[in-house]
Protein backbone atom coordinates (compact mmCIF):
# COMPACT_ATOMS: atom_id res chain seq x y z
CA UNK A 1 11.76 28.14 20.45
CA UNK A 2 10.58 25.07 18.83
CA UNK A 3 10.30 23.97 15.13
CA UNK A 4 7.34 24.65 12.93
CA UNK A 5 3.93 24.44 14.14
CA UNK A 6 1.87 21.20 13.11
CA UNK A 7 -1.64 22.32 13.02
CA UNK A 8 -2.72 24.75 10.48
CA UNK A 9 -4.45 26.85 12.55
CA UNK A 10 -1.90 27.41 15.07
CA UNK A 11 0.56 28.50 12.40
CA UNK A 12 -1.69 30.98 11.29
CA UNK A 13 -2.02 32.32 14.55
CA UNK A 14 1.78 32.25 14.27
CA UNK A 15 1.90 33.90 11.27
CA UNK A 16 -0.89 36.46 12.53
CA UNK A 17 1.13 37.88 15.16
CA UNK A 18 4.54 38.02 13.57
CA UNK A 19 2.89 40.65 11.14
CA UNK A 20 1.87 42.41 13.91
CA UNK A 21 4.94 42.64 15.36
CA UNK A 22 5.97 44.18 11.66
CA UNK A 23 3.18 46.27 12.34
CA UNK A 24 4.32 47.73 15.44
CA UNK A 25 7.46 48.64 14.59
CA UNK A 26 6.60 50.02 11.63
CA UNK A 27 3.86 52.17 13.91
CA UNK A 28 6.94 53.12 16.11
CA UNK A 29 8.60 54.55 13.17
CA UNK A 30 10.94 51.48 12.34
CA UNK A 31 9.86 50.10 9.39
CA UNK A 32 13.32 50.42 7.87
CA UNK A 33 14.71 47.71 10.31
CA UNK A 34 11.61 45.22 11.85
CA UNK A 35 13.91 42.41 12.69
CA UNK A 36 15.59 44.89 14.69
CA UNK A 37 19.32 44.17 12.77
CA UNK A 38 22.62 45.90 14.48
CA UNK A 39 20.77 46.10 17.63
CA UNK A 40 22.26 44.97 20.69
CA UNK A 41 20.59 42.49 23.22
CA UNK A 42 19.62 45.03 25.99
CA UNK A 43 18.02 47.27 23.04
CA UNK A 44 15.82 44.28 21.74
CA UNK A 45 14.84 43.58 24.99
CA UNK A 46 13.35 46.88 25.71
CA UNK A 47 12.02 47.11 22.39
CA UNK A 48 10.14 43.91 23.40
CA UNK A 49 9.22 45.86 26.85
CA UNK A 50 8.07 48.27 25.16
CA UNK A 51 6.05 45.97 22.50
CA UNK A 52 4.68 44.37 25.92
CA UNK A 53 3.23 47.14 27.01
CA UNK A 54 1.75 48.41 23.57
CA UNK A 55 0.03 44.58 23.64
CA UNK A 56 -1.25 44.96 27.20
CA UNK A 57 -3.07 48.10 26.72
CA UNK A 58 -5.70 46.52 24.19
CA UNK A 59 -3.35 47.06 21.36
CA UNK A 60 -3.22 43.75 19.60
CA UNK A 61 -5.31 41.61 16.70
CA UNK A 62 -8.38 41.63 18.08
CA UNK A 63 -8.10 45.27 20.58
CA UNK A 64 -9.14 43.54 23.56
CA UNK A 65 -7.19 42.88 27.10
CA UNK A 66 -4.92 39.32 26.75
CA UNK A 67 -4.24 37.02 29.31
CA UNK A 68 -0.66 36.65 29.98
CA UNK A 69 0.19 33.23 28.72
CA UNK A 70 -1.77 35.12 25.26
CA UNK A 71 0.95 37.91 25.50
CA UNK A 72 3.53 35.52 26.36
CA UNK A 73 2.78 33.84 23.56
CA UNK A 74 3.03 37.53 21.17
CA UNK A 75 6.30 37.88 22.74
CA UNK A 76 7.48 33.96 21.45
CA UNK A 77 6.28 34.84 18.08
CA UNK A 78 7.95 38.13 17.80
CA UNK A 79 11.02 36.76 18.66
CA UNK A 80 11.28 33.83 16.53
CA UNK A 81 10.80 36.39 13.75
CA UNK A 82 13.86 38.47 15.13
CA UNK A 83 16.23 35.42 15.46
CA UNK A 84 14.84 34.01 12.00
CA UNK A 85 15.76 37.05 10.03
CA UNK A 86 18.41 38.67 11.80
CA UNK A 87 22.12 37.86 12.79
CA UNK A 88 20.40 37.71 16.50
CA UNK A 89 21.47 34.41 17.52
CA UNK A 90 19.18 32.65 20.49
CA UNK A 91 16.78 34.03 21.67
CA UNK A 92 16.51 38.00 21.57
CA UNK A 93 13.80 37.98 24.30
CA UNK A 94 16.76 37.24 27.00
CA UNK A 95 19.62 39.12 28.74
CA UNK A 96 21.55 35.97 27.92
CA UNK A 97 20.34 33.75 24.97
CA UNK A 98 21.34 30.79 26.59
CA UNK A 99 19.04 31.36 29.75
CA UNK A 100 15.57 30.69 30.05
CA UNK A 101 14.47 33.86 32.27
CA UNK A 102 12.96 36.63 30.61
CA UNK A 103 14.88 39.74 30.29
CA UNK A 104 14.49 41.81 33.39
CA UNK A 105 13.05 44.84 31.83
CA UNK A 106 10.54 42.58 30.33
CA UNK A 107 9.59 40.16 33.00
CA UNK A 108 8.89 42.85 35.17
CA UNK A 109 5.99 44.44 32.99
């Protein structure tokens, strides 16, 4: 995950879709812990599985169907949130932070 984003616009998309992702987990009845603190690395990843899915089904900003470099791009938000607020260190979308592959249980929605 890179540093912050240049252009107004796309920082506000930025922005957009972290509260969102606040959104969702509030939906999901975790609004007492959105950067999902304490959590272990396979439970963030299905949470993001999970959030995935809830995206692909129309559930997003603008309740519409998203391409998948869109949702992709949900996911990278989401996650900068997580490791910005939270003792998650790397990258939480990941079995291993250090990796670049997405989780398996997310890669394979």
């Amino acid at each position: 995950m890179s540093g912050p984003a240049r252009d107004p616009k796309v920082a506000g998309t930025i922005r957009t879709r972290r509260l969102y992702f606040l959104f969702f987990t509030s939906h999901i009845g975790w609004s007492d812990n959105p950067v999902l603190e304490g959590m272990s690395l396979t439970e963030c990843n299905w949470i993001f599985a999970c959030y995935l899915i809830h995206l692909s089904y129309g559930n997003n900003i603008y309740c519409k169907t998203l391409r998948v470099e869109t949702l992709k791009e949900y996911l990278k938000a989401a996650a900068s949130l997580v490791s910005q607020f939270s003792s998650h260190k790397g990258d939480p979308r990941r079995d291993n932070p250090t990796t670049s592959k997405l989780a398996h249980c997310i890669d394979s929605v």
